[in-house]
PDB file of N, CA and C in Angstrom:
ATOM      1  N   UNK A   1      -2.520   3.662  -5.133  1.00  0.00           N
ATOM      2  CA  UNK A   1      -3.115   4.453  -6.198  1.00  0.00           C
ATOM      3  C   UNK A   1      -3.723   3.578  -7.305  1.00  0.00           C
ATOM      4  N   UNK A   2      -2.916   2.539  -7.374  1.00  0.00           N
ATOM      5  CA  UNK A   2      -3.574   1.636  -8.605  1.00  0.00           C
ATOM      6  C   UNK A   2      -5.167   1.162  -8.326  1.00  0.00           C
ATOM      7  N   UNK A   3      -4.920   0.652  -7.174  1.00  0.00           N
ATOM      8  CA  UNK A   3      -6.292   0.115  -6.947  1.00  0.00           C
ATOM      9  C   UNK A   3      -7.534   1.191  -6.565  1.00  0.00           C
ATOM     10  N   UNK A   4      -6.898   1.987  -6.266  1.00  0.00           N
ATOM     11  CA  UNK A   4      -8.054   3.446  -6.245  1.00  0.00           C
ATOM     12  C   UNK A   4      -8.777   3.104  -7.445  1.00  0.00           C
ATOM     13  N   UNK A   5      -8.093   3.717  -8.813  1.00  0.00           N
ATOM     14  CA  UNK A   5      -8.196   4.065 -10.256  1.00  0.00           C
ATOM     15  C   UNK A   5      -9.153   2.524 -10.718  1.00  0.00           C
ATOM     16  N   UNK A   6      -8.644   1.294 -10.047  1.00  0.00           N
ATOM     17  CA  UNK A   6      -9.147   0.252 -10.407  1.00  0.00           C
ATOM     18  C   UNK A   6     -10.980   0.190 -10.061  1.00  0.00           C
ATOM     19  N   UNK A   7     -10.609   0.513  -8.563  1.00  0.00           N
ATOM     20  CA  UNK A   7     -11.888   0.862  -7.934  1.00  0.00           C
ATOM     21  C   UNK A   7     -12.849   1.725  -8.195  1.00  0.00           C
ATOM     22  N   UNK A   8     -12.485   2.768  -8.462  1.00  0.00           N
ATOM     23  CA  UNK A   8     -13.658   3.892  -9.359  1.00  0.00           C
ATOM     24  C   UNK A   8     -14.376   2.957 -10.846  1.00  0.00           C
ATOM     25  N   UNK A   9     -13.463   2.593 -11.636  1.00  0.00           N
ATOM     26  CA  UNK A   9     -13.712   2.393 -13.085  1.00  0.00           C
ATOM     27  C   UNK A   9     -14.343   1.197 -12.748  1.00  0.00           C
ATOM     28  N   UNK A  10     -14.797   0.103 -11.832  1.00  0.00           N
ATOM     29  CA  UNK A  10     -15.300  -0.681 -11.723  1.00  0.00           C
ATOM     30  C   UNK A  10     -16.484  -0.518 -11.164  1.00  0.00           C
ATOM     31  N   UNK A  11     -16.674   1.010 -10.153  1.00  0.00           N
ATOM     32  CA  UNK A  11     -17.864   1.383  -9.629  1.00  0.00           C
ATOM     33  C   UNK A  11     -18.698   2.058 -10.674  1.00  0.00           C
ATOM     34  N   UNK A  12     -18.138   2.824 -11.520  1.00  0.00           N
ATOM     35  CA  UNK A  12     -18.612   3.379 -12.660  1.00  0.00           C
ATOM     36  C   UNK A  12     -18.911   2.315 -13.423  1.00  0.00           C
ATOM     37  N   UNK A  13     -19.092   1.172 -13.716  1.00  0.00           N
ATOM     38  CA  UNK A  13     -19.244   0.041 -14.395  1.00  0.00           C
ATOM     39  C   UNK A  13     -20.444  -1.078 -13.841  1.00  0.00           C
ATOM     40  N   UNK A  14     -20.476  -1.217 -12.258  1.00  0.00           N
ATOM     41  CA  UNK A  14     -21.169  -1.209 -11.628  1.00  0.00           C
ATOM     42  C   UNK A  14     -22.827  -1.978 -11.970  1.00  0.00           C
ATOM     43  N   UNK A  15     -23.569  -1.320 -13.196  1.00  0.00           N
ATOM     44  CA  UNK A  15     -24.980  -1.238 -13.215  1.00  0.00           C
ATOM     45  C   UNK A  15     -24.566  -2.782 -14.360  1.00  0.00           C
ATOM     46  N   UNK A  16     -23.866  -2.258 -15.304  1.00  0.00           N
ATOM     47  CA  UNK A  16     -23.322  -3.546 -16.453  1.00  0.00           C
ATOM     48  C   UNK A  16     -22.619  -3.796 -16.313  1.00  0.00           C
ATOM     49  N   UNK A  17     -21.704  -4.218 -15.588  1.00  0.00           N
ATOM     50  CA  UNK A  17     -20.692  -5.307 -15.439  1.00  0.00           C
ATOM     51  C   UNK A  17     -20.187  -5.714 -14.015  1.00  0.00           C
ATOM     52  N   UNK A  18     -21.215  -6.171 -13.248  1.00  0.00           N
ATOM     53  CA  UNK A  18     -21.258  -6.086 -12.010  1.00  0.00           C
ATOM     54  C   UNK A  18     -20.180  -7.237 -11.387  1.00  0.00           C
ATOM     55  N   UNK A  19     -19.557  -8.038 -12.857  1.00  0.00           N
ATOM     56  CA  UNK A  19     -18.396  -8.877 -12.490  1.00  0.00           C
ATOM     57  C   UNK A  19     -16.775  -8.482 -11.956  1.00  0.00           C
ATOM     58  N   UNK A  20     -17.021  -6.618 -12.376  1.00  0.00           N
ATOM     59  CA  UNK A  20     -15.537  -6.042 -12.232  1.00  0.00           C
ATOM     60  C   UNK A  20     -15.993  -5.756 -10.754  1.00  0.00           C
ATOM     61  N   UNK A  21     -16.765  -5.374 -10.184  1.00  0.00           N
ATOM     62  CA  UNK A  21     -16.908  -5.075  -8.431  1.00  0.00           C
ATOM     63  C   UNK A  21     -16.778  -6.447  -7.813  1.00  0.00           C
ATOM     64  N   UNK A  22     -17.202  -7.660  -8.358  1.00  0.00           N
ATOM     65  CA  UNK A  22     -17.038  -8.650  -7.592  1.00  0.00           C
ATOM     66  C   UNK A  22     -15.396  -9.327  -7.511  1.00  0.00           C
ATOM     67  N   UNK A  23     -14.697  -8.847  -8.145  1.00  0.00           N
ATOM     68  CA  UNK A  23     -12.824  -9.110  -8.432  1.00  0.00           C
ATOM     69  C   UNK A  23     -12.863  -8.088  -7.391  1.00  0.00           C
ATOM     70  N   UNK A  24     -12.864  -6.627  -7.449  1.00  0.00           N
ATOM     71  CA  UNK A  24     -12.016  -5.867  -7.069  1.00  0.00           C
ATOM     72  C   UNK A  24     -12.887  -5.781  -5.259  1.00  0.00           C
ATOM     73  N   UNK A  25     -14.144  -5.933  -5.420  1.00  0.00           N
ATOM     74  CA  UNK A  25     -14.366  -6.630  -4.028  1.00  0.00           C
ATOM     75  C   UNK A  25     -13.895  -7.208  -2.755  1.00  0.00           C
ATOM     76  N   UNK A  26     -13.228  -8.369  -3.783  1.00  0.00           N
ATOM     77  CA  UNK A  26     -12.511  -9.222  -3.137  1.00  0.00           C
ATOM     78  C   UNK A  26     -11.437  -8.671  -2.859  1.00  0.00           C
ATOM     79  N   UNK A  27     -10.477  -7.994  -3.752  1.00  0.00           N
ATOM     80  CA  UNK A  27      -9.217  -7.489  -3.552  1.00  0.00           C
ATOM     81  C   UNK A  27      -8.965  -6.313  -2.686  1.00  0.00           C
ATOM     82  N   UNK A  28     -10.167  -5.681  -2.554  1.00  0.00           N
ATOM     83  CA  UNK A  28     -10.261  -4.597  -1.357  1.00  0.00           C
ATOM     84  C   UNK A  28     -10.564  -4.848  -0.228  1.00  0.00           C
ATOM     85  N   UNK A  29     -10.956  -6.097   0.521  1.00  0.00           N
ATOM     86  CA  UNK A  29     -10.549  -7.102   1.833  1.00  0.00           C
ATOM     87  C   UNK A  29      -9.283  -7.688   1.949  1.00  0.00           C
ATOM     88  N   UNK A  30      -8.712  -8.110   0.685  1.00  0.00           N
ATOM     89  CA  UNK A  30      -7.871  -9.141   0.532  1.00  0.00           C
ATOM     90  C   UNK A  30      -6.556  -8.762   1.912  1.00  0.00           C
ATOM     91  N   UNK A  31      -6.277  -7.343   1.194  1.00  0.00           N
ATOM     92  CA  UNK A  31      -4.534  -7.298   2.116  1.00  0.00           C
ATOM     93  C   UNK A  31      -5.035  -6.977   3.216  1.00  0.00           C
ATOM     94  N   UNK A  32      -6.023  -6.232   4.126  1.00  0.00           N
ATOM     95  CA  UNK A  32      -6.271  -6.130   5.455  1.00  0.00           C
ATOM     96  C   UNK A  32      -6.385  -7.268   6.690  1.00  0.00           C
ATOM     97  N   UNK A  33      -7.664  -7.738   5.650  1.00  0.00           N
ATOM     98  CA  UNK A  33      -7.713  -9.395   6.287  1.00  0.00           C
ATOM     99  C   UNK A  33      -6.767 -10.563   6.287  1.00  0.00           C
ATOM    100  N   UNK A  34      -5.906 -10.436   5.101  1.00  0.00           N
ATOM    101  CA  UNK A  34      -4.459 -11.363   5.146  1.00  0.00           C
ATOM    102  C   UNK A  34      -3.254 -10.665   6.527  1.00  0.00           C
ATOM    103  N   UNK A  35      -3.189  -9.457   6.626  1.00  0.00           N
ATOM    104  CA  UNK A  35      -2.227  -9.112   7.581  1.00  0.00           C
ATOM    105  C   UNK A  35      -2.958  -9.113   9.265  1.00  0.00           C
ATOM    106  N   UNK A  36      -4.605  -9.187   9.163  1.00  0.00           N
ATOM    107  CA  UNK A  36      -5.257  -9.816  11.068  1.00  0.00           C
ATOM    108  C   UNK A  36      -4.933 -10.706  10.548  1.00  0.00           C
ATOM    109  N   UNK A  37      -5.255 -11.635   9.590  1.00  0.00           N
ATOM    110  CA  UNK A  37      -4.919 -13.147   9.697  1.00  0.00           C
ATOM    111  C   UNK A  37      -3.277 -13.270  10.277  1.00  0.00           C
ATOM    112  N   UNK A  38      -2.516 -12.594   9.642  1.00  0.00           N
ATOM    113  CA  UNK A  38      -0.924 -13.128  10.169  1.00  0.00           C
ATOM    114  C   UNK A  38      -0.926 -12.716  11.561  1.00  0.00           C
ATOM    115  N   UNK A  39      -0.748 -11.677  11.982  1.00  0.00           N
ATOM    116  CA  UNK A  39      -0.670 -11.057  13.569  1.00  0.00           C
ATOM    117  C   UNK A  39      -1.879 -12.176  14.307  1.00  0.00           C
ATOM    118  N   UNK A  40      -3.088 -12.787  14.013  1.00  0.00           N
ATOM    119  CA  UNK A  40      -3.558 -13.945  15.046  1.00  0.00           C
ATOM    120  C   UNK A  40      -2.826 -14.650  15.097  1.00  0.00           C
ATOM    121  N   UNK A  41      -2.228 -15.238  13.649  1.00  0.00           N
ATOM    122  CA  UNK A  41      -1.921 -16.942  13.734  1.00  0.00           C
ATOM    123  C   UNK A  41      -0.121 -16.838  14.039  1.00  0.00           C
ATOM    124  N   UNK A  42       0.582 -15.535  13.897  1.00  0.00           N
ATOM    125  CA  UNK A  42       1.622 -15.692  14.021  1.00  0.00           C
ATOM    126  C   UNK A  42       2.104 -14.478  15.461  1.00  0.00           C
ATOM    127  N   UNK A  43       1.935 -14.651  16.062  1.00  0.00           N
ATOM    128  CA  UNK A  43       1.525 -13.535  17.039  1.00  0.00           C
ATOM    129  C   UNK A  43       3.140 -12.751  17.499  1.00  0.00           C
ATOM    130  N   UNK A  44       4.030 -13.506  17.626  1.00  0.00           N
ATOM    131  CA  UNK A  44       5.563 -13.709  18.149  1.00  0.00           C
ATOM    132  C   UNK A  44       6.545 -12.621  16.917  1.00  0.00           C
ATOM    133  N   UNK A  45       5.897 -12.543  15.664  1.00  0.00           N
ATOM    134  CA  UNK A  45       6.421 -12.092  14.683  1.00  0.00           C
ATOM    135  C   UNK A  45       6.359 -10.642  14.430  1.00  0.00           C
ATOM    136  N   UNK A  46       4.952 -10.107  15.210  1.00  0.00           N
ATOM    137  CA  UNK A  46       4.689  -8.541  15.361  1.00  0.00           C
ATOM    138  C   UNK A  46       4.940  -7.857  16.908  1.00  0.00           C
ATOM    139  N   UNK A  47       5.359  -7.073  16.521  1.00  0.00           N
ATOM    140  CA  UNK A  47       5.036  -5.885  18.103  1.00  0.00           C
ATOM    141  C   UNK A  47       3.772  -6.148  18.962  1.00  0.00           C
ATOM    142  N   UNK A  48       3.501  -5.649  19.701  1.00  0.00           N
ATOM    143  CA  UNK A  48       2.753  -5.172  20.535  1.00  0.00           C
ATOM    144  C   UNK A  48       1.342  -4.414  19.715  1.00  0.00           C
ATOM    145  N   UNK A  49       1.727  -2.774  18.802  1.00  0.00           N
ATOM    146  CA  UNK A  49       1.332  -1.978  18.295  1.00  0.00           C
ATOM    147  C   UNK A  49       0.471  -2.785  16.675  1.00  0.00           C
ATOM    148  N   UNK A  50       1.662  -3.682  16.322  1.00  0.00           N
ATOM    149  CA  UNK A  50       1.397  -4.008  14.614  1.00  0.00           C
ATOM    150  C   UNK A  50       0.061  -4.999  14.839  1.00  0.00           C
ATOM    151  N   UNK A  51       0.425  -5.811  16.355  1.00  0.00           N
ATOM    152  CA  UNK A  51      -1.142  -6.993  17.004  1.00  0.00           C
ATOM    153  C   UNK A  51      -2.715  -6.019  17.297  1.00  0.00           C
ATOM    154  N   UNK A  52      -2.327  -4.962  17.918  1.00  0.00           N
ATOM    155  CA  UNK A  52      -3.463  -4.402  18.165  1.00  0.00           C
ATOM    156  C   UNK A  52      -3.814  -3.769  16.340  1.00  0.00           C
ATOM    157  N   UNK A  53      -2.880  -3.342  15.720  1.00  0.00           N
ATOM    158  CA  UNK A  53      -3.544  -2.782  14.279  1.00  0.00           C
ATOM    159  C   UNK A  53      -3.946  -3.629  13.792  1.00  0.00           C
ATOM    160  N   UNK A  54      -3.461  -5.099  13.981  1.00  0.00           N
ATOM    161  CA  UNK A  54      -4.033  -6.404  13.440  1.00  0.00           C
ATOM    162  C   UNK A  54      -5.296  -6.358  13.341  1.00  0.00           C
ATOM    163  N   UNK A  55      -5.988  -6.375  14.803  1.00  0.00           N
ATOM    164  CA  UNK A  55      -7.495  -5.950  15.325  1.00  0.00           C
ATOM    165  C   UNK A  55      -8.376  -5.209  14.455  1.00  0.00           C
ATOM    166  N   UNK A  56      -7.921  -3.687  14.410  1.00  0.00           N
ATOM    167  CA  UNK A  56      -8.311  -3.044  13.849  1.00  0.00           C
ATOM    168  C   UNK A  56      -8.088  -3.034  11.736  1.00  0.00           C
ATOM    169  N   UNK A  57      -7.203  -3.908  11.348  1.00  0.00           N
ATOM    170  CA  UNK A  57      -7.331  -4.630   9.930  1.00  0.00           C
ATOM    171  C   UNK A  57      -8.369  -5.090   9.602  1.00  0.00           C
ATOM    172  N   UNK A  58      -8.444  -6.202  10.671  1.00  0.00           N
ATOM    173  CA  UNK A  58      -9.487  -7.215  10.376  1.00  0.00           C
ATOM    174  C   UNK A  58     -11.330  -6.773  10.322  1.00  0.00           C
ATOM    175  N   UNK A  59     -11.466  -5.383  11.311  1.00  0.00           N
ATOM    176  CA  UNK A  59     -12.318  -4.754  11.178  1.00  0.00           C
ATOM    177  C   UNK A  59     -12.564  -3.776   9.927  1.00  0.00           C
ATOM    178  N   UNK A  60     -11.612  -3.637   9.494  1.00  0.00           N
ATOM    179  CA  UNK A  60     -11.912  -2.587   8.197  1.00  0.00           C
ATOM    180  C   UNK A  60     -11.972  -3.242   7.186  1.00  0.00           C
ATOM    181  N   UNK A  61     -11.052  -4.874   6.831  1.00  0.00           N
ATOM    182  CA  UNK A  61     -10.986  -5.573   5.831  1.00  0.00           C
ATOM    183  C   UNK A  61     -12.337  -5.864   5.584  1.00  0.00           C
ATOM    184  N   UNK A  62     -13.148  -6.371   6.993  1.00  0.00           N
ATOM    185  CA  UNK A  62     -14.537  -7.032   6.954  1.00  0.00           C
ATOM    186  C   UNK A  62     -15.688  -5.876   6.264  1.00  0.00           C
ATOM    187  N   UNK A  63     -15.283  -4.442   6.065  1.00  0.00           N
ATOM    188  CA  UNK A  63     -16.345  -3.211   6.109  1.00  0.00           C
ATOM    189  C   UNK A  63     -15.843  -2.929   4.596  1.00  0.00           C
ATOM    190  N   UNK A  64     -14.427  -3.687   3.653  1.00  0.00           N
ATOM    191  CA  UNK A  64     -14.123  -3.062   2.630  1.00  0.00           C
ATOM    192  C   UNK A  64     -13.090  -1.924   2.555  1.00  0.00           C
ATOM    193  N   UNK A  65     -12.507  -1.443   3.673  1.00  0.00           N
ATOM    194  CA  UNK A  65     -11.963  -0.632   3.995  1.00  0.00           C
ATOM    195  C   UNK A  65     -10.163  -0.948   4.016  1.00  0.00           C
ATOM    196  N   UNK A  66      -9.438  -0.867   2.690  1.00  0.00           N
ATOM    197  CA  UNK A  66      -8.327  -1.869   2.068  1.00  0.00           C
ATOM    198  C   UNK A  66      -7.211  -0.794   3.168  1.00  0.00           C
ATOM    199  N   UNK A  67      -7.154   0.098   3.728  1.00  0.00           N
ATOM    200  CA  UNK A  67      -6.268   1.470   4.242  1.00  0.00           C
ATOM    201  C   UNK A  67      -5.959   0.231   5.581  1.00  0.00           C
ATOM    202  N   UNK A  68      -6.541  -0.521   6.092  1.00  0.00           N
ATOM    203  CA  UNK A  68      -6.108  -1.081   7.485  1.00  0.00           C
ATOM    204  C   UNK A  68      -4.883  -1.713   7.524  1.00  0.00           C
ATOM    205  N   UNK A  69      -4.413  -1.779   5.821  1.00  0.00           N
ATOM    206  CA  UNK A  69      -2.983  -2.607   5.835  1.00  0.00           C
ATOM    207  C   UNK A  69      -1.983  -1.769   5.807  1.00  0.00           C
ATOM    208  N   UNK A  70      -2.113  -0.350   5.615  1.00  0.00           N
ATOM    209  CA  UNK A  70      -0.803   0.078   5.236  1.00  0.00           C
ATOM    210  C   UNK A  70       0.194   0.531   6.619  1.00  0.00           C
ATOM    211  N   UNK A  71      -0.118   0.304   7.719  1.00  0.00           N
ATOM    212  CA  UNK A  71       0.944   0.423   8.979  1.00  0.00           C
ATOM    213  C   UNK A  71       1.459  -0.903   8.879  1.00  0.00           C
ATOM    214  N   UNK A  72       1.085  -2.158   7.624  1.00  0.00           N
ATOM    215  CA  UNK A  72       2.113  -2.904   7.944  1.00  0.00           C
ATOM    216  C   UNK A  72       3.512  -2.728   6.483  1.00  0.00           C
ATOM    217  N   UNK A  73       2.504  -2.082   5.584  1.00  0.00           N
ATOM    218  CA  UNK A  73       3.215  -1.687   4.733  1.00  0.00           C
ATOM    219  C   UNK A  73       3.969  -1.237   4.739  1.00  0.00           C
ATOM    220  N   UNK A  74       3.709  -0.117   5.647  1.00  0.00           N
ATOM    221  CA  UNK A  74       5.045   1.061   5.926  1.00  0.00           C
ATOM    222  C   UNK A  74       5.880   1.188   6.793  1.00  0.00           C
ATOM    223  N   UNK A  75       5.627  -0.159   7.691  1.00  0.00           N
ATOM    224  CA  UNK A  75       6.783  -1.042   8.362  1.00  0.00           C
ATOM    225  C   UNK A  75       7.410  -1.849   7.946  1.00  0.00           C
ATOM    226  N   UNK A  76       7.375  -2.341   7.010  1.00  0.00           N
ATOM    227  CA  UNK A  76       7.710  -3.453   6.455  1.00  0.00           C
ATOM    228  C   UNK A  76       7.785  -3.646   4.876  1.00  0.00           C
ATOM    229  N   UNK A  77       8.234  -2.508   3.929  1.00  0.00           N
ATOM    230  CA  UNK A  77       7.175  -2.414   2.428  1.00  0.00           C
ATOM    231  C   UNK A  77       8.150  -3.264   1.710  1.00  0.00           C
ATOM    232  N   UNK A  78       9.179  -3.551   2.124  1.00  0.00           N
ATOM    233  CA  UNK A  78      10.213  -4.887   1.030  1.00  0.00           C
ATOM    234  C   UNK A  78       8.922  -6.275   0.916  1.00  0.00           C
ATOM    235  N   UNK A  79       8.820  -6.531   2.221  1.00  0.00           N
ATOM    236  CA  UNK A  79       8.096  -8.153   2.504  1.00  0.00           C
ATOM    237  C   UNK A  79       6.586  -7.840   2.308  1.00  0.00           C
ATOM    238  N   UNK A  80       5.743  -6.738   3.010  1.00  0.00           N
ATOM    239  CA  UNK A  80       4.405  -6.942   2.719  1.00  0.00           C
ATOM    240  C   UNK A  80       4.002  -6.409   1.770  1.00  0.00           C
ATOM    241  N   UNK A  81       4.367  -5.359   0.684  1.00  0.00           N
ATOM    242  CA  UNK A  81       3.778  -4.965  -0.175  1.00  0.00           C
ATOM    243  C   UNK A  81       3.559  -5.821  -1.517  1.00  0.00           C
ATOM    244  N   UNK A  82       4.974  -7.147  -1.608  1.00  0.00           N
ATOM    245  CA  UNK A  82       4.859  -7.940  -2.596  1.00  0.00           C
ATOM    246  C   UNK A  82       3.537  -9.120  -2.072  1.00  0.00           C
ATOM    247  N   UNK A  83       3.557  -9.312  -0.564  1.00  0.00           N
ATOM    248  CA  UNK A  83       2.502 -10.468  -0.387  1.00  0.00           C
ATOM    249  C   UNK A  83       1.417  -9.703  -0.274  1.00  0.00           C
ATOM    250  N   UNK A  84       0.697  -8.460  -0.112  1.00  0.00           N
ATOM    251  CA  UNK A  84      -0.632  -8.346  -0.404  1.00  0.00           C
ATOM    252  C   UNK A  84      -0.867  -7.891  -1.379  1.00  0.00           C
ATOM    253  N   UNK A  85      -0.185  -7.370  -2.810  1.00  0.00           N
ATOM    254  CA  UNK A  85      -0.461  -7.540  -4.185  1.00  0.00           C
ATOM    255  C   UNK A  85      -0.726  -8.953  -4.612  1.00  0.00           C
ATOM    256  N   UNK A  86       0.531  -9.627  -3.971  1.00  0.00           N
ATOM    257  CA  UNK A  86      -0.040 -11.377  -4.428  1.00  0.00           C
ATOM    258  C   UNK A  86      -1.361 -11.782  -3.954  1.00  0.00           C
ATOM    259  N   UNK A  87      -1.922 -11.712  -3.019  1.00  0.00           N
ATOM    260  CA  UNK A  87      -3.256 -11.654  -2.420  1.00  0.00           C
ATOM    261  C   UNK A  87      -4.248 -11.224  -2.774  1.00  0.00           C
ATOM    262  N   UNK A  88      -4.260  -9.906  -3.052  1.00  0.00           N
ATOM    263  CA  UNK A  88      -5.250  -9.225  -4.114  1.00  0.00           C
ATOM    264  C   UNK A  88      -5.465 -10.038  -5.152  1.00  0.00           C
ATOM    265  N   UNK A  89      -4.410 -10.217  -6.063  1.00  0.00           N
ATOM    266  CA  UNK A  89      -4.333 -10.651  -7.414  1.00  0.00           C
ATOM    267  C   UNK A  89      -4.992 -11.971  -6.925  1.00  0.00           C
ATOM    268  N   UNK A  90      -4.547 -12.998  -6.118  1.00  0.00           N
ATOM    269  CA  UNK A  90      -5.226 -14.310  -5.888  1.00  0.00           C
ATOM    270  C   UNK A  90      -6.333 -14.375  -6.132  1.00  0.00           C
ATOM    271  N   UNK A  91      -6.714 -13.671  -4.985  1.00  0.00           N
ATOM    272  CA  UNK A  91      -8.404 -13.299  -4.305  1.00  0.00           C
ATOM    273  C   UNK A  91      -8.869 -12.620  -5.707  1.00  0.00           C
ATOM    274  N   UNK A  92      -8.681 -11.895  -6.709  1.00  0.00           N
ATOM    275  CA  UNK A  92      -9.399 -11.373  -7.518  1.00  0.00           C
ATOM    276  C   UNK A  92      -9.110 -12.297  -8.707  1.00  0.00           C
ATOM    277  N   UNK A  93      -8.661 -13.255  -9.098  1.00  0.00           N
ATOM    278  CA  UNK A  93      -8.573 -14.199 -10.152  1.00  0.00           C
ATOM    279  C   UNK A  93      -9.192 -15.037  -9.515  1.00  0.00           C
ATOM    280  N   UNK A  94      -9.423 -15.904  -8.357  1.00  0.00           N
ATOM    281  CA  UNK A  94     -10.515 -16.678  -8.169  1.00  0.00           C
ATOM    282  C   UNK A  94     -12.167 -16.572  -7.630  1.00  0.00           C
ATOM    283  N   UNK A  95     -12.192 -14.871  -7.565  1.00  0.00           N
ATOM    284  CA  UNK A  95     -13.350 -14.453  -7.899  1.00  0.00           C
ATOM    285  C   UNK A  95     -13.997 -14.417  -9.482  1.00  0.00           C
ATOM    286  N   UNK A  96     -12.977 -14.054 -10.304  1.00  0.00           N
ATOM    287  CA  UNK A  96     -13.128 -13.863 -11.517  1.00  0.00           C
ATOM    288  C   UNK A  96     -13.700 -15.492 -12.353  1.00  0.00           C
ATOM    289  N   UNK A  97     -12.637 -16.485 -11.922  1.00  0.00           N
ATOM    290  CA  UNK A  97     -13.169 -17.933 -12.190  1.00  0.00           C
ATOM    291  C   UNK A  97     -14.130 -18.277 -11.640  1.00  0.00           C
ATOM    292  N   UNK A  98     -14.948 -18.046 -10.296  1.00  0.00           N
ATOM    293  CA  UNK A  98     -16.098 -18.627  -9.949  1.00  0.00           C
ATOM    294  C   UNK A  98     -17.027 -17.038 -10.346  1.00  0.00           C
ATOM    295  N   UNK A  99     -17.386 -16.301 -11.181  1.00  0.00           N
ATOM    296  CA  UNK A  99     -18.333 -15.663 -11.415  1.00  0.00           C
ATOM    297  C   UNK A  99     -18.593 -14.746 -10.515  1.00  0.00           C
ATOM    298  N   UNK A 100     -18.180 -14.588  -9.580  1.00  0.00           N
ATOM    299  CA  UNK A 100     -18.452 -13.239  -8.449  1.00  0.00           C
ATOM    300  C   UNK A 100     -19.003 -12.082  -8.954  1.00  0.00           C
ATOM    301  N   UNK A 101     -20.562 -12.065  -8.843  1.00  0.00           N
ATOM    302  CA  UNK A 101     -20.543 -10.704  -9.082  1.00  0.00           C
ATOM    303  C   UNK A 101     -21.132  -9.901  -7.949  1.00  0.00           C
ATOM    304  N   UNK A 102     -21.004  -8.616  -7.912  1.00  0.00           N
ATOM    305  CA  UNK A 102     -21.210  -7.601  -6.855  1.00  0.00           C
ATOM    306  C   UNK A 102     -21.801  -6.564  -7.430  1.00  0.00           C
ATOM    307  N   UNK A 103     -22.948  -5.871  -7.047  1.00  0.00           N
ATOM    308  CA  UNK A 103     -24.012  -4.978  -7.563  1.00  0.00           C
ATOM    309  C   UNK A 103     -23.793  -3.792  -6.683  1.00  0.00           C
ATOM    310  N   UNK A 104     -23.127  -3.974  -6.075  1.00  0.00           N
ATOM    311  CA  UNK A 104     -22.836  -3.064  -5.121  1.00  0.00           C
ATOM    312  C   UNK A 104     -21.288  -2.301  -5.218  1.00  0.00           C
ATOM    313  N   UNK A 105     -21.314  -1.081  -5.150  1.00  0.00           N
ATOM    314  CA  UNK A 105     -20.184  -0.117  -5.679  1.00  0.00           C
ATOM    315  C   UNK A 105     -19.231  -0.130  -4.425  1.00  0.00           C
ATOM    316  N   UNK A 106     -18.727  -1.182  -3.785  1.00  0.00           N
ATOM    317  CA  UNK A 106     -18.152  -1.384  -2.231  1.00  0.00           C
ATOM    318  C   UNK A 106     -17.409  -2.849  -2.372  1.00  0.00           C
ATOM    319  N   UNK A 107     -16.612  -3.223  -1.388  1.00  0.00           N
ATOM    320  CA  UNK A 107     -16.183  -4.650  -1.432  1.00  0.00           C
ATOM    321  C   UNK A 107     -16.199  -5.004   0.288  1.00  0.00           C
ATOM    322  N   UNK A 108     -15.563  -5.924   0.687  1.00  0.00           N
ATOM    323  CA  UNK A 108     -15.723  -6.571   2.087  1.00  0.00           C
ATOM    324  C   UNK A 108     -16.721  -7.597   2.307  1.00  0.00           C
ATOM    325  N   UNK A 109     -16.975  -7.959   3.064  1.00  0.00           N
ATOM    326  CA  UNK A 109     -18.101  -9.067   3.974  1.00  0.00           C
ATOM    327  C   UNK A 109     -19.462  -8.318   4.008  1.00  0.00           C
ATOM    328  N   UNK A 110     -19.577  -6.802   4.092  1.00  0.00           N
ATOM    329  CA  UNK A 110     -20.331  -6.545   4.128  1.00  0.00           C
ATOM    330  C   UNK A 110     -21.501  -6.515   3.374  1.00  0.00           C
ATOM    331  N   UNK A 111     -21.036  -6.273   2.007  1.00  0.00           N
ATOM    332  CA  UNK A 111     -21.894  -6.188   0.606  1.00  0.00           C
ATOM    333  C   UNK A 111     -22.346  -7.908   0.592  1.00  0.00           C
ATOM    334  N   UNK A 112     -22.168  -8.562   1.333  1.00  0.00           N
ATOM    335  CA  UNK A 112     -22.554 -10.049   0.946  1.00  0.00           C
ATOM    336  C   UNK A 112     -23.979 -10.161   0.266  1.00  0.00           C
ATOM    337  N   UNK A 113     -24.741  -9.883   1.334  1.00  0.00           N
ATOM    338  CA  UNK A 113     -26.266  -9.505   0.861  1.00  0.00           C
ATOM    339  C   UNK A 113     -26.221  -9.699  -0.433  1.00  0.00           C
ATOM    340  N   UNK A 114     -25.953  -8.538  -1.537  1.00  0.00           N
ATOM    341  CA  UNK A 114     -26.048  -8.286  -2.918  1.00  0.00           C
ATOM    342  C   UNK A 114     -24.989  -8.987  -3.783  1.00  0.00           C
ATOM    343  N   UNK A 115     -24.261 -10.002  -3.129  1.00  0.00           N
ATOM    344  CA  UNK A 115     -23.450 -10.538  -3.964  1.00  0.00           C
ATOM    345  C   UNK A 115     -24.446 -11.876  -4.720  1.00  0.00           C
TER     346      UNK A 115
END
């Protein structure tokens, strides 16, 4: 919910301050693409089910689409919910230090174009 609320008020912001879409950008790939990243590189550590959602993470992380993480969330919400807030927050403080901005009311790989 937080990052919903985060996400609107930054799209609404959008035309002048195209530096709050380029943080929250980032942070709306961040936890999808951090949990395909774990299920590739750690493969032994997930199911069967959590590897193939891996797949399908890494496809939604890349489109902006932050929802691909929460089957690991809600398997797991002690351990992953503190490491992809930490992630977000990463990924959106070192967007914030190198100037990221995004003109585009979306986040992921995709909006690159307009970044």
């Amino acid at each position: 919910p937080i990052n919903k609320v985060a996400t609107l008020f930054a799209q609404t912001q959008v035309n002048t301050q195209p530096w709050l879409m380029g943080g929250v950008g980032i942070a709306i790939c961040t936890p999808p693409l951090g949990m395909a990243l774990a299920t590739f590189l750690a493969p032994s550590k997930f199911k069967r089910d959590e590897r193939e959602a891996g797949k399908a993470a890494g496809i939604m992380g890349m489109i902006g689409i932050s929802e691909g993480a929460i089957p690991f969330a809600a398997g797991d919400p002690a351990r992953v919910l503190p490491a992809i807030v930490a992630g977000g927050i990463v990924g959106n403080v070192i967007g914030f230090m190198f100037h990221v901005m995004n003109h585009a009311p979306w986040g992921g790989w995709i909006v690159l174009p307009v970044v």
